[in-house]
PDB file of N, CA and C in Angstrom:
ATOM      1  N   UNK A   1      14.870 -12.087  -6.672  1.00  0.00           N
ATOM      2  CA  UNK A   1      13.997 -12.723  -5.698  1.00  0.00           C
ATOM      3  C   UNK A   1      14.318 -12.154  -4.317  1.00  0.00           C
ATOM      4  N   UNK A   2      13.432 -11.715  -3.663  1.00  0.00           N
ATOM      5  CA  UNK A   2      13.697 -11.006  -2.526  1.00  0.00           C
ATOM      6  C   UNK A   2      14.751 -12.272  -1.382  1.00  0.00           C
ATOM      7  N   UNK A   3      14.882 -11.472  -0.435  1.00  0.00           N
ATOM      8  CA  UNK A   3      16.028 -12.312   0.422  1.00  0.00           C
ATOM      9  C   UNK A   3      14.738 -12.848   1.785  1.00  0.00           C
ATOM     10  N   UNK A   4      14.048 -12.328   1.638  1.00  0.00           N
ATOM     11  CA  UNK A   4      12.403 -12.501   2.853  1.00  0.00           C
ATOM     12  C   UNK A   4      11.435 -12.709   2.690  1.00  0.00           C
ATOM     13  N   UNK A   5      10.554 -12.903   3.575  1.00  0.00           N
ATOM     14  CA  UNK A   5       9.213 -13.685   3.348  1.00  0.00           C
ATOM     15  C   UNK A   5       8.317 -13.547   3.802  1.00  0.00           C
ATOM     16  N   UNK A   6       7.223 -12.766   3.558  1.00  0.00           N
ATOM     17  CA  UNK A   6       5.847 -12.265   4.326  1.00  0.00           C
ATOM     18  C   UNK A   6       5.026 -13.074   4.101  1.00  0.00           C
ATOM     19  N   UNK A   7       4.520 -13.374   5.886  1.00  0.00           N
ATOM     20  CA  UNK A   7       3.553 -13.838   5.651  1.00  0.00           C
ATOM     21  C   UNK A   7       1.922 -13.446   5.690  1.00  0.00           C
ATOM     22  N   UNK A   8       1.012 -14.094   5.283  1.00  0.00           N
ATOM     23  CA  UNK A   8      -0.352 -13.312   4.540  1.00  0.00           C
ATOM     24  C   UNK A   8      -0.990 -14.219   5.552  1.00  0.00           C
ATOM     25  N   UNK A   9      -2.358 -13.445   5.808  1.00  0.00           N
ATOM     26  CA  UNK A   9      -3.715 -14.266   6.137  1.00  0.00           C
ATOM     27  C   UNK A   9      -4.544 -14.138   5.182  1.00  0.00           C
ATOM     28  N   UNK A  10      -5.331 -15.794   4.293  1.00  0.00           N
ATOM     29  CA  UNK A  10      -5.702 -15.828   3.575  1.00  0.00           C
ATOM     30  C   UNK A  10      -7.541 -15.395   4.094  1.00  0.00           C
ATOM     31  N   UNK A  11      -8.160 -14.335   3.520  1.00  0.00           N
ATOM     32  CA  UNK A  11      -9.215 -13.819   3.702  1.00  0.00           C
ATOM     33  C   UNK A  11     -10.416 -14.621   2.828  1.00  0.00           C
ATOM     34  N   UNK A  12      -9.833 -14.676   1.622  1.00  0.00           N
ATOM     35  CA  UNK A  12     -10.816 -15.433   0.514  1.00  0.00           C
ATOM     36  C   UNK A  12      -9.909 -15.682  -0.314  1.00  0.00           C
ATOM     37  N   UNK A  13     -10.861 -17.415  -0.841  1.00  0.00           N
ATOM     38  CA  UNK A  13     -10.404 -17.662  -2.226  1.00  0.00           C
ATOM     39  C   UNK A  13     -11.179 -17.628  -3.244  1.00  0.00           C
ATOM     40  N   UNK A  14     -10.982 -17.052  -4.409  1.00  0.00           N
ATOM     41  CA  UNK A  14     -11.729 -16.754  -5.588  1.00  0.00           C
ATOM     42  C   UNK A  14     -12.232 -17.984  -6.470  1.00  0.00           C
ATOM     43  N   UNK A  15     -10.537 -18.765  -6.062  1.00  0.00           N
ATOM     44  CA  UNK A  15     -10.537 -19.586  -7.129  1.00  0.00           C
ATOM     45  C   UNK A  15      -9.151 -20.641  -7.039  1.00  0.00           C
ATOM     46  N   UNK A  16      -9.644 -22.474  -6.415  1.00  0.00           N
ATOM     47  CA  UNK A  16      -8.381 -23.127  -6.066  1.00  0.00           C
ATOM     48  C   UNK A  16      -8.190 -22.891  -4.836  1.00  0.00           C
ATOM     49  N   UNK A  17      -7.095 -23.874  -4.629  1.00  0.00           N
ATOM     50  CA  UNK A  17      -6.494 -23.487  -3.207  1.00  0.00           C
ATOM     51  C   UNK A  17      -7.325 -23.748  -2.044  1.00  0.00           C
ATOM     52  N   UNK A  18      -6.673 -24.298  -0.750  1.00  0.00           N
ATOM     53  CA  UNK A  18      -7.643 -24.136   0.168  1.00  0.00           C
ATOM     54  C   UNK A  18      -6.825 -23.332   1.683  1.00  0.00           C
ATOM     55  N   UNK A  19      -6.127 -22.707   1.269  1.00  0.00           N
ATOM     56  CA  UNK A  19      -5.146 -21.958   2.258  1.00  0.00           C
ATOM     57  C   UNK A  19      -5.542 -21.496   3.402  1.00  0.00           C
ATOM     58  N   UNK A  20      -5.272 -21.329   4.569  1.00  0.00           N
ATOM     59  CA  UNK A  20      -5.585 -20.203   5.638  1.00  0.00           C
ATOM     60  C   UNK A  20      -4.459 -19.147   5.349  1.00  0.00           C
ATOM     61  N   UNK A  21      -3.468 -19.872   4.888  1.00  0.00           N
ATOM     62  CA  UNK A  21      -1.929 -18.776   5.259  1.00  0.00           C
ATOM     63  C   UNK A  21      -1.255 -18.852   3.530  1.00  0.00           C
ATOM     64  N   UNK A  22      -0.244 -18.019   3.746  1.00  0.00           N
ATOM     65  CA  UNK A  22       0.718 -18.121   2.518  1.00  0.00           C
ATOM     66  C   UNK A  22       1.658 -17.742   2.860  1.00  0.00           C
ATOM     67  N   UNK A  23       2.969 -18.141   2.504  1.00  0.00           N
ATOM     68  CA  UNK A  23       3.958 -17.224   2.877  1.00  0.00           C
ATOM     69  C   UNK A  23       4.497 -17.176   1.740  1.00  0.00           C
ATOM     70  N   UNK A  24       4.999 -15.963   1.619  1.00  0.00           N
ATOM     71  CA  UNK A  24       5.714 -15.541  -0.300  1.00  0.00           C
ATOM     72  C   UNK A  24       6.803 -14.534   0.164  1.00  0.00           C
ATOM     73  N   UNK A  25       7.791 -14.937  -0.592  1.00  0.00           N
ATOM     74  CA  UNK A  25       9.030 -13.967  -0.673  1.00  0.00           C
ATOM     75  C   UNK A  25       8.176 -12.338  -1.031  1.00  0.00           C
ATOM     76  N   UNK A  26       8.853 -11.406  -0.208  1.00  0.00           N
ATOM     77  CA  UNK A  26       8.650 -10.300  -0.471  1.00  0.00           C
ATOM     78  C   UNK A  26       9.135  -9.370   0.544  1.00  0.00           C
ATOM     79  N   UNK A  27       8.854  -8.203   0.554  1.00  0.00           N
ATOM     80  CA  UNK A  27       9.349  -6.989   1.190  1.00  0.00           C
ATOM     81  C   UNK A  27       8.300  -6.095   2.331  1.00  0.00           C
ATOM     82  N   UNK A  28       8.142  -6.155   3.385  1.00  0.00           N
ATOM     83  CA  UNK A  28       7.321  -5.731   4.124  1.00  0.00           C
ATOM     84  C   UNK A  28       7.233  -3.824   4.525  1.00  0.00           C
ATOM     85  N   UNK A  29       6.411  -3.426   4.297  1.00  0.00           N
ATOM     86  CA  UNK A  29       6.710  -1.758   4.290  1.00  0.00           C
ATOM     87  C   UNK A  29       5.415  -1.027   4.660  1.00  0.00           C
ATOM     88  N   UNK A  30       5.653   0.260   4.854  1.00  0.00           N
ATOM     89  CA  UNK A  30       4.549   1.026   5.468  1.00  0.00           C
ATOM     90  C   UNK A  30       4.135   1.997   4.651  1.00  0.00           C
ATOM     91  N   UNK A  31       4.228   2.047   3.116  1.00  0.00           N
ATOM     92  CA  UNK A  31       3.579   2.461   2.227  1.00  0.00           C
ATOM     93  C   UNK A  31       2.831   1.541   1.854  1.00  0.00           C
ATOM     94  N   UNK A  32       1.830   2.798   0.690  1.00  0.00           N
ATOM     95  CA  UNK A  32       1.376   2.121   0.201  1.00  0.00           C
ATOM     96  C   UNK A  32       1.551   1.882  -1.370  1.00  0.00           C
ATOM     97  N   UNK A  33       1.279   0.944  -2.206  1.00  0.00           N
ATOM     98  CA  UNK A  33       1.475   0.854  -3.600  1.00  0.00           C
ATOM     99  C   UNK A  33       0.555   0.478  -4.719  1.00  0.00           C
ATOM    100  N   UNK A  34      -0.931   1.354  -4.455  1.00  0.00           N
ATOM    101  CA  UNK A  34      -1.677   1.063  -5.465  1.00  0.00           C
ATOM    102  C   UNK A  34      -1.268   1.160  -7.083  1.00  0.00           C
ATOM    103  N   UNK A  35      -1.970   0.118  -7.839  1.00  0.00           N
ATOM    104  CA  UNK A  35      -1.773   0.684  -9.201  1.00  0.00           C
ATOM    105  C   UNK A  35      -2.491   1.579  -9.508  1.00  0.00           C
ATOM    106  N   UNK A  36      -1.902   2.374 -10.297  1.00  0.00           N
ATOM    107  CA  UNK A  36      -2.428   4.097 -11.144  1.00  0.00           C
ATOM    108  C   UNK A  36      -2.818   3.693 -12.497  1.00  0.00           C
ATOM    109  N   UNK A  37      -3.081   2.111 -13.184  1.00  0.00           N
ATOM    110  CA  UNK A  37      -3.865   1.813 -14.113  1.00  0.00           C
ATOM    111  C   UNK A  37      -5.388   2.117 -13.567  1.00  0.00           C
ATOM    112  N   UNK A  38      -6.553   2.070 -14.524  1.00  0.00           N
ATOM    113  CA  UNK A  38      -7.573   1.507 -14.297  1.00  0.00           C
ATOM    114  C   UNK A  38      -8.070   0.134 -15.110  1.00  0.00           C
ATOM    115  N   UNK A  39      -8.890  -0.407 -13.948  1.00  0.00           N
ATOM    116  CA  UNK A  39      -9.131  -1.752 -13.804  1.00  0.00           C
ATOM    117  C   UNK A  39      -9.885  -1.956 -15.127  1.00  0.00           C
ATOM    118  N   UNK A  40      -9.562  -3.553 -15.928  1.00  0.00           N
ATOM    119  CA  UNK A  40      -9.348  -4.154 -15.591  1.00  0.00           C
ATOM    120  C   UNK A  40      -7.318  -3.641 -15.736  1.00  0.00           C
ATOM    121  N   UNK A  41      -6.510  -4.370 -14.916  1.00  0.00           N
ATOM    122  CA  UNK A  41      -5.055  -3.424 -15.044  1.00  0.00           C
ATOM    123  C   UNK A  41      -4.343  -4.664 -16.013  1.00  0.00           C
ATOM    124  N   UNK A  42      -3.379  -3.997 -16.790  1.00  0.00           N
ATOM    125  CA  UNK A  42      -2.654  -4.900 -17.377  1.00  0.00           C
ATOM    126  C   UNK A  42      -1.805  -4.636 -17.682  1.00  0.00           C
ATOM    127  N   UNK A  43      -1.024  -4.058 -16.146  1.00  0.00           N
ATOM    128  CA  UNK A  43       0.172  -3.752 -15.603  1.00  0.00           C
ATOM    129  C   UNK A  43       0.761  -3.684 -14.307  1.00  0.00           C
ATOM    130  N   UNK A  44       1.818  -4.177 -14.092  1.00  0.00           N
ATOM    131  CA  UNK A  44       1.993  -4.037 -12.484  1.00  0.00           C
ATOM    132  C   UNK A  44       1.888  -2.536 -12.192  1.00  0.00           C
ATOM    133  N   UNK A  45       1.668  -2.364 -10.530  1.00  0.00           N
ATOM    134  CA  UNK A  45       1.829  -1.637  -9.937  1.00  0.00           C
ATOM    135  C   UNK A  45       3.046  -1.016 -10.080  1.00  0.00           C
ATOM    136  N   UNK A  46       2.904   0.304  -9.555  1.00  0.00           N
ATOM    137  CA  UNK A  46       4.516   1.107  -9.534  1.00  0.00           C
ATOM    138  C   UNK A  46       5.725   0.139  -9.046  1.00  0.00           C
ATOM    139  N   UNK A  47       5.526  -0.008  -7.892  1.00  0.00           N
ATOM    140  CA  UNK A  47       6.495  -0.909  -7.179  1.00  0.00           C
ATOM    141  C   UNK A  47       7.371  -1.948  -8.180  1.00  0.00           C
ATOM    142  N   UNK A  48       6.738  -2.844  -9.325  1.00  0.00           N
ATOM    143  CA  UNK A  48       7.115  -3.443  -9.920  1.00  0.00           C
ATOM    144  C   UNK A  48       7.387  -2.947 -11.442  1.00  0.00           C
ATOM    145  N   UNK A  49       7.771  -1.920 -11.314  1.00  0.00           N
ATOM    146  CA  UNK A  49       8.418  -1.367 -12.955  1.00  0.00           C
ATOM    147  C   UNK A  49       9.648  -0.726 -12.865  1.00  0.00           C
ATOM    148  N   UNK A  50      10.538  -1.232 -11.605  1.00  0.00           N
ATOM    149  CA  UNK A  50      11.548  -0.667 -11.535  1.00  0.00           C
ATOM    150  C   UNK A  50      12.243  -2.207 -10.973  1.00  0.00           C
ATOM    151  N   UNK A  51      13.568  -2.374 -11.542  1.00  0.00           N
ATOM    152  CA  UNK A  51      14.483  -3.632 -11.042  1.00  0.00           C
ATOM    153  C   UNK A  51      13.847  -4.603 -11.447  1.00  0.00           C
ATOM    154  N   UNK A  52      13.741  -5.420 -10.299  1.00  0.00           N
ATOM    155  CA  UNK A  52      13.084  -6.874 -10.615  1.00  0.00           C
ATOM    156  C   UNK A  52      12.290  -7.302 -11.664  1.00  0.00           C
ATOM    157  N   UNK A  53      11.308  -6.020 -12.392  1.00  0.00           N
ATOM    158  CA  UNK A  53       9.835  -6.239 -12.718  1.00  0.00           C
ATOM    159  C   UNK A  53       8.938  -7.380 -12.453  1.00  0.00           C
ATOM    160  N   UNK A  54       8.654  -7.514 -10.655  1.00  0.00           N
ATOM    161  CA  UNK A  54       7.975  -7.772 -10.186  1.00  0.00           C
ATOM    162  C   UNK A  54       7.759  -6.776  -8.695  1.00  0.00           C
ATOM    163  N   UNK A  55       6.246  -6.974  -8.662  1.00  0.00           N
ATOM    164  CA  UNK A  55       6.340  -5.927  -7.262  1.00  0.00           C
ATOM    165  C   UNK A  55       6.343  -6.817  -6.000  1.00  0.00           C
ATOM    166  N   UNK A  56       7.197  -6.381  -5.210  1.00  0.00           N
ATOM    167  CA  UNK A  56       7.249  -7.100  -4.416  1.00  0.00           C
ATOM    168  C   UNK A  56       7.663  -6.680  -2.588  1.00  0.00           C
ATOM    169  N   UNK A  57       6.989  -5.471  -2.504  1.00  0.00           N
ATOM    170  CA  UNK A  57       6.693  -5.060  -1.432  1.00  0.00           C
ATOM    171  C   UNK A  57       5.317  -4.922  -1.129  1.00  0.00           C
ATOM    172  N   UNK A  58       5.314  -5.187   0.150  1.00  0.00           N
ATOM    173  CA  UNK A  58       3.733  -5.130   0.761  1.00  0.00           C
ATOM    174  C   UNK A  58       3.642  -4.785   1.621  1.00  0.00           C
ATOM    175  N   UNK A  59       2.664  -3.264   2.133  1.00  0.00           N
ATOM    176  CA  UNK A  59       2.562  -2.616   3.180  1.00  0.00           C
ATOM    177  C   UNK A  59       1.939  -3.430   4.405  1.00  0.00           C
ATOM    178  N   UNK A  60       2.096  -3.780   5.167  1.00  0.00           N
ATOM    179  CA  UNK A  60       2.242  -4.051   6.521  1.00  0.00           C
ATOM    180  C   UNK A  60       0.179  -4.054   6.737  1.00  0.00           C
ATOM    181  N   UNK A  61      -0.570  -4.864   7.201  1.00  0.00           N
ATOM    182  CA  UNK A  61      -1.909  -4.507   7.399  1.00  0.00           C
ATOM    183  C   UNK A  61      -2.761  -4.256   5.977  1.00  0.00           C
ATOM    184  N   UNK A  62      -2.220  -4.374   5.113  1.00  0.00           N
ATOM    185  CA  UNK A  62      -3.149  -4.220   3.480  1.00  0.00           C
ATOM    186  C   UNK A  62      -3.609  -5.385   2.941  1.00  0.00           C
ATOM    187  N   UNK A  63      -4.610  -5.060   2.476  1.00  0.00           N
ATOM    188  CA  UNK A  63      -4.944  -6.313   1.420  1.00  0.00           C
ATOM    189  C   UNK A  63      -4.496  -6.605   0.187  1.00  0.00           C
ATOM    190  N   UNK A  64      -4.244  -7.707  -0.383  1.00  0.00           N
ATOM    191  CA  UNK A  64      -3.929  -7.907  -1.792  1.00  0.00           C
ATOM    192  C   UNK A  64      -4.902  -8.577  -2.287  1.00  0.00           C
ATOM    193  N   UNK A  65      -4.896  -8.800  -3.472  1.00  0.00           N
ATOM    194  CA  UNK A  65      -5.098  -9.872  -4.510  1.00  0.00           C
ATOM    195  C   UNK A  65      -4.254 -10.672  -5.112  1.00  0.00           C
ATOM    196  N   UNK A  66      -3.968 -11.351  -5.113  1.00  0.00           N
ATOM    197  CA  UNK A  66      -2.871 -12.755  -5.555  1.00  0.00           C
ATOM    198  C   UNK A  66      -3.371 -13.160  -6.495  1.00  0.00           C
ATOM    199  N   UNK A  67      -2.630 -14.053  -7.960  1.00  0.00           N
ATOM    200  CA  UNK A  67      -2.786 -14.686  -8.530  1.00  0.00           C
ATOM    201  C   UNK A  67      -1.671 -15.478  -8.619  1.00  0.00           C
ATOM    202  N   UNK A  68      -1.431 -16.758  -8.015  1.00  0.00           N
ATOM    203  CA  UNK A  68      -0.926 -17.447  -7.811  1.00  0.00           C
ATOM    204  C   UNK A  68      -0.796 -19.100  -9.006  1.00  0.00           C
ATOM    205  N   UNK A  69       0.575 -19.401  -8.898  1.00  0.00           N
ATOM    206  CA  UNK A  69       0.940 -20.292 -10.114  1.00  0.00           C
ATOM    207  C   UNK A  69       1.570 -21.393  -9.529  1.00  0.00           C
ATOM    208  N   UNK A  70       1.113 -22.692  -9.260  1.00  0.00           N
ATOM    209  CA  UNK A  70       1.638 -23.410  -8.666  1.00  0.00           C
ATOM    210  C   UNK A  70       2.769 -23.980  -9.628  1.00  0.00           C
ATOM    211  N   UNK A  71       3.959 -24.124  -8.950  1.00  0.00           N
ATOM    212  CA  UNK A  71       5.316 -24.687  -9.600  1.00  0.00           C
ATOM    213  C   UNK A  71       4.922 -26.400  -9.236  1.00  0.00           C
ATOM    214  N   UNK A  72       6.025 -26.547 -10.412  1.00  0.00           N
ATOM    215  CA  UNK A  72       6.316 -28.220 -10.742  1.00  0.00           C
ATOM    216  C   UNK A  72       6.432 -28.867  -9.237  1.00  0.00           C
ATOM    217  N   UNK A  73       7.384 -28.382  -8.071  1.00  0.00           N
ATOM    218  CA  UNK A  73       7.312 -28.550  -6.534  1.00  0.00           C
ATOM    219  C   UNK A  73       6.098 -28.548  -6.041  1.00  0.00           C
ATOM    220  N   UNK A  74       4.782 -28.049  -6.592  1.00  0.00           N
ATOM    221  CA  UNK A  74       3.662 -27.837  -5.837  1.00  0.00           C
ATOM    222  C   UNK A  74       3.836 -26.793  -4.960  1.00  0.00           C
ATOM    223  N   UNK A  75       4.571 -26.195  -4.541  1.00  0.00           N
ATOM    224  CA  UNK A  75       4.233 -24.412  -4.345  1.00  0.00           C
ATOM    225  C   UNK A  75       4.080 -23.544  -4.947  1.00  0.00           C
ATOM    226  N   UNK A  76       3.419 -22.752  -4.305  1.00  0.00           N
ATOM    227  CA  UNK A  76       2.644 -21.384  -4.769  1.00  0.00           C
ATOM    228  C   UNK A  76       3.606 -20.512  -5.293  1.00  0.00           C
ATOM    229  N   UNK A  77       3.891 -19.455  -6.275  1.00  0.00           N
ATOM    230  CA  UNK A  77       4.643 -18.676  -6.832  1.00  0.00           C
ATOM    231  C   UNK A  77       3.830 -17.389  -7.290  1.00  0.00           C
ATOM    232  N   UNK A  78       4.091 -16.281  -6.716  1.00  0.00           N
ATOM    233  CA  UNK A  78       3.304 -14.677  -6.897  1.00  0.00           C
ATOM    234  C   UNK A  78       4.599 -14.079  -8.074  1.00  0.00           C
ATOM    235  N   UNK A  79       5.652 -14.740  -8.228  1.00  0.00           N
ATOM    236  CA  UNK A  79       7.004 -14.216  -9.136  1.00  0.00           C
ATOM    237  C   UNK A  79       6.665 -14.749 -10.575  1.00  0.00           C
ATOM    238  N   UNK A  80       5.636 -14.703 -11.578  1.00  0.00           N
ATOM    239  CA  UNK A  80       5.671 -15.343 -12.635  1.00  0.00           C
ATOM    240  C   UNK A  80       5.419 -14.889 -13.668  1.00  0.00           C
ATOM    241  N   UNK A  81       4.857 -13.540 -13.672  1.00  0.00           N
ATOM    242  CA  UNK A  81       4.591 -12.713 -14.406  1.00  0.00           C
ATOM    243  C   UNK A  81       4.941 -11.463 -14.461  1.00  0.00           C
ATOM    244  N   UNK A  82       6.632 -11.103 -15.057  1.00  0.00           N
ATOM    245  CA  UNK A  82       6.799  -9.888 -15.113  1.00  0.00           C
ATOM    246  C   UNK A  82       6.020  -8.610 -15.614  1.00  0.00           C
ATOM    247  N   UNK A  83       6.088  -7.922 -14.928  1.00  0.00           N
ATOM    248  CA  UNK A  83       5.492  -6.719 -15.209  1.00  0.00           C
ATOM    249  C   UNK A  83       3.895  -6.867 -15.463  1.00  0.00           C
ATOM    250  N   UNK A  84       3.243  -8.082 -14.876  1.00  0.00           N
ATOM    251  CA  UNK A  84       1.894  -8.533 -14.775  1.00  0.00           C
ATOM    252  C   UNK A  84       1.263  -8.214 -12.997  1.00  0.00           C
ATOM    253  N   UNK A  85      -0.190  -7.794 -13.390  1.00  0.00           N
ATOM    254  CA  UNK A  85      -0.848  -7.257 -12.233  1.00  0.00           C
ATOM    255  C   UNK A  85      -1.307  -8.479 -11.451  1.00  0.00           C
ATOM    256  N   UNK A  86       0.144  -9.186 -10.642  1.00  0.00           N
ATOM    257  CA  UNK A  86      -0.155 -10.944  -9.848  1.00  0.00           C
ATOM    258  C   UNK A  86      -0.683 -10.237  -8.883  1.00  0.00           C
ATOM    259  N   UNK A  87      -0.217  -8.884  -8.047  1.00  0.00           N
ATOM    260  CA  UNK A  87      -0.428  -9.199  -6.404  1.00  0.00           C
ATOM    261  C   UNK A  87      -0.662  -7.748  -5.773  1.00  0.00           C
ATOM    262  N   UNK A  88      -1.793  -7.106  -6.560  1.00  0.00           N
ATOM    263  CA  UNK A  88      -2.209  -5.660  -6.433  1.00  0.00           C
ATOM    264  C   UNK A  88      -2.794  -5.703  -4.767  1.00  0.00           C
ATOM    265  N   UNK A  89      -2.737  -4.004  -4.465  1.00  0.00           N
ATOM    266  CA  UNK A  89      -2.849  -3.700  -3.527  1.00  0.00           C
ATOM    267  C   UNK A  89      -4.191  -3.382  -3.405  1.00  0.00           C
ATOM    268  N   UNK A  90      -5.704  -3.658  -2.718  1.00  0.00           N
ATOM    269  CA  UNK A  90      -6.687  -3.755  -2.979  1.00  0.00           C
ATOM    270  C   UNK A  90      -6.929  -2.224  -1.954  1.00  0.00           C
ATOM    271  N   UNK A  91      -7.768  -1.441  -2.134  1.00  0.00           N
ATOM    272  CA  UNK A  91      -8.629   0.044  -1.160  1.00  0.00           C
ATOM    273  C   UNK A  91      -9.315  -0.875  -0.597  1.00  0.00           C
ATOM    274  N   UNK A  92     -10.266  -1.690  -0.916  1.00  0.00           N
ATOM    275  CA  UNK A  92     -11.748  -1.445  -0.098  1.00  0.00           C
ATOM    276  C   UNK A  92     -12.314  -3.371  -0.387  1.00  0.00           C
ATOM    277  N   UNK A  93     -13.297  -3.556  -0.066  1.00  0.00           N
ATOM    278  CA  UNK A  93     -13.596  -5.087  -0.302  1.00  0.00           C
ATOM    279  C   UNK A  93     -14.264  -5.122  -1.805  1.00  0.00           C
ATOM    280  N   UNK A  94     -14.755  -3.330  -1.920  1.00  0.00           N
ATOM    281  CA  UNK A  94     -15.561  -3.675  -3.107  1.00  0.00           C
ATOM    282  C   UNK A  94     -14.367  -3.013  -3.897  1.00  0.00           C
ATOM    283  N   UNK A  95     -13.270  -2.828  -3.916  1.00  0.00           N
ATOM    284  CA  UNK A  95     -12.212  -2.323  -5.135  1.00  0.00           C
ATOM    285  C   UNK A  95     -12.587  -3.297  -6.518  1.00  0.00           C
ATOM    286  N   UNK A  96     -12.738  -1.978  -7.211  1.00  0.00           N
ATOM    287  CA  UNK A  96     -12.784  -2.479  -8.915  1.00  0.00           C
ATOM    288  C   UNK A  96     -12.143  -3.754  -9.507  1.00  0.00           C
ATOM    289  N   UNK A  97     -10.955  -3.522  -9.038  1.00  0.00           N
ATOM    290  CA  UNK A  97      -9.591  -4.836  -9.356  1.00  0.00           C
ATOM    291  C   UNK A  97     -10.195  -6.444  -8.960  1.00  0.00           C
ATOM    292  N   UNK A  98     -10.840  -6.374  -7.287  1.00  0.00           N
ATOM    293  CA  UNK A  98     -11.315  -7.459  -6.718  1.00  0.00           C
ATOM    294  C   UNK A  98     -12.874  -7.840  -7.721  1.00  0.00           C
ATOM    295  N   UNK A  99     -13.881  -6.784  -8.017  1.00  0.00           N
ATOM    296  CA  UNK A  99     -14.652  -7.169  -8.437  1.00  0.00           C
ATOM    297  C   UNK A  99     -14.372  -7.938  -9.768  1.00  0.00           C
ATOM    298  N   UNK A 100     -14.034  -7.324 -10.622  1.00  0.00           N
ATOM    299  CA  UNK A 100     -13.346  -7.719 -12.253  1.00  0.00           C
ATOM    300  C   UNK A 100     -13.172  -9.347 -11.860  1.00  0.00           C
ATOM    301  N   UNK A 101     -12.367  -9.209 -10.978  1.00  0.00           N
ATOM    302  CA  UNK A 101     -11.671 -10.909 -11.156  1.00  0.00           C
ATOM    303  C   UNK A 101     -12.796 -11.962 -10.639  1.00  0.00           C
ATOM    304  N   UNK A 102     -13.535 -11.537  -9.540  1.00  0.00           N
ATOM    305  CA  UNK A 102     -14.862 -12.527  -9.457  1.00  0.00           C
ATOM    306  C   UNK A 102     -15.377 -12.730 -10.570  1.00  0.00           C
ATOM    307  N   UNK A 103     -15.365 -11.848 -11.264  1.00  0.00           N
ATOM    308  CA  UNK A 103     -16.556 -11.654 -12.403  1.00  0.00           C
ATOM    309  C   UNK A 103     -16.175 -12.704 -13.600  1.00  0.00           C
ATOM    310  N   UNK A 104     -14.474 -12.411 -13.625  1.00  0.00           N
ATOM    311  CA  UNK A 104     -14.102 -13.432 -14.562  1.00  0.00           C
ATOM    312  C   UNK A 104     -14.414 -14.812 -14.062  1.00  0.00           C
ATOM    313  N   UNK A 105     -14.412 -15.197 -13.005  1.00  0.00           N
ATOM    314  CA  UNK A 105     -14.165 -16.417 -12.260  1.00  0.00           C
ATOM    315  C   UNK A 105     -15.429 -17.232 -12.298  1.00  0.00           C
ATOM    316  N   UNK A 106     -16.029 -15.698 -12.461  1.00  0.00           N
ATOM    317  CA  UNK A 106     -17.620 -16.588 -12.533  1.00  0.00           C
ATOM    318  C   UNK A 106     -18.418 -17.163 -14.211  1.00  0.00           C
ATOM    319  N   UNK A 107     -17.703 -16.541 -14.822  1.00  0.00           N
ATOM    320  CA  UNK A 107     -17.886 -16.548 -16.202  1.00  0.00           C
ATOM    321  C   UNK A 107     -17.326 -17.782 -16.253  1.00  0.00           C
ATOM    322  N   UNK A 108     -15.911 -17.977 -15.937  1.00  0.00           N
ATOM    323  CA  UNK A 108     -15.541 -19.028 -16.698  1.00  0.00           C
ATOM    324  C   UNK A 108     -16.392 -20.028 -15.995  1.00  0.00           C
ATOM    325  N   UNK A 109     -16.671 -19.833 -14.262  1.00  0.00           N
ATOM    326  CA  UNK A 109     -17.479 -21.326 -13.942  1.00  0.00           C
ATOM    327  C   UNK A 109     -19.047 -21.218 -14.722  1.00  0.00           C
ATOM    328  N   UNK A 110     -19.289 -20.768 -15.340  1.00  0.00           N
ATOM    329  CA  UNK A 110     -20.717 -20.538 -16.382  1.00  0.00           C
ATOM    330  C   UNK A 110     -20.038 -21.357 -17.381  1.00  0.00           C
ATOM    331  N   UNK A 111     -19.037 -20.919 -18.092  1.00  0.00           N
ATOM    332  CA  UNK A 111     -18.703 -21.696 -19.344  1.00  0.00           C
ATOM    333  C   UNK A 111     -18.295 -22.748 -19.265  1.00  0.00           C
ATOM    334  N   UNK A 112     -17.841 -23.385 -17.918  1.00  0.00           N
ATOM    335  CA  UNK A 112     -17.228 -24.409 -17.778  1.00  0.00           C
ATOM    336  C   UNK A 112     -18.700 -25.828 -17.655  1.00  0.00           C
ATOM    337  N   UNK A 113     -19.667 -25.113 -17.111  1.00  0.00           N
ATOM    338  CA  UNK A 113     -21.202 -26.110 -16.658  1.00  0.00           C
ATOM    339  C   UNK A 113     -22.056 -25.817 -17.786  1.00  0.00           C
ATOM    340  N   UNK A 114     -21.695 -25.186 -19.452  1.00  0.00           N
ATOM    341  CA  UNK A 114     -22.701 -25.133 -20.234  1.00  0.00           C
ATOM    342  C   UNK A 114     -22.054 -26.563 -21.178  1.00  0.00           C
TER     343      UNK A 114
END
């Protein structure tokens, strides 16, 4: 578990949550760390296949995607899925990764109102 804690401005929520902010243990840096899967990914990013197997640096000014797991405490947790694609590094608003997951989100709210 990292020893620090970045904090995020929450841009959108997909799904849950009503956040402006987050703050999550992690590592702040001036790379970058896309995943080299293609989407949908069902694997962490580079960053997280070495040590920890979780990724847990985040370049400074980037966007992510979070999938977030609220603990028994009622906080948020991005640490829950080793070697799982929780907290990818997004290119663009329309990145593949971001679309996929609306898409799921929307499906399930379809299946959830039939």
């Amino acid at each position: 578990m990292p020893d620090s804690t970045i904090r995020f401005k929450v841009l959108e929520v997909i799904r849950g949550g009503t956040q402006t902010e987050l703050i999550l243990p992690g590592y702040l840096t001036d790379t970058d760390d896309f995943n080299d899967h293609a989407p949908p990914y069902d694997f962490v990013r580079p960053g997280g296949r070495r040590g920890s197997c979780f990724a847990n640096s985040y370049r400074s000014g980037a966007e992510f995607l979070l999938f977030l797991r609220k603990r028994p405490s009622g906080d948020l947790a991005v640490n829950w899925y080793a070697l799982g694609p929780v907290n990818e590094q997004l290119h663009a608003a329309d990145d593949p990764w971001l679309l996929w997951a609306k898409e799921q989100v929307r499906q399930l709210n379809i299946r959830k109102s039939q």
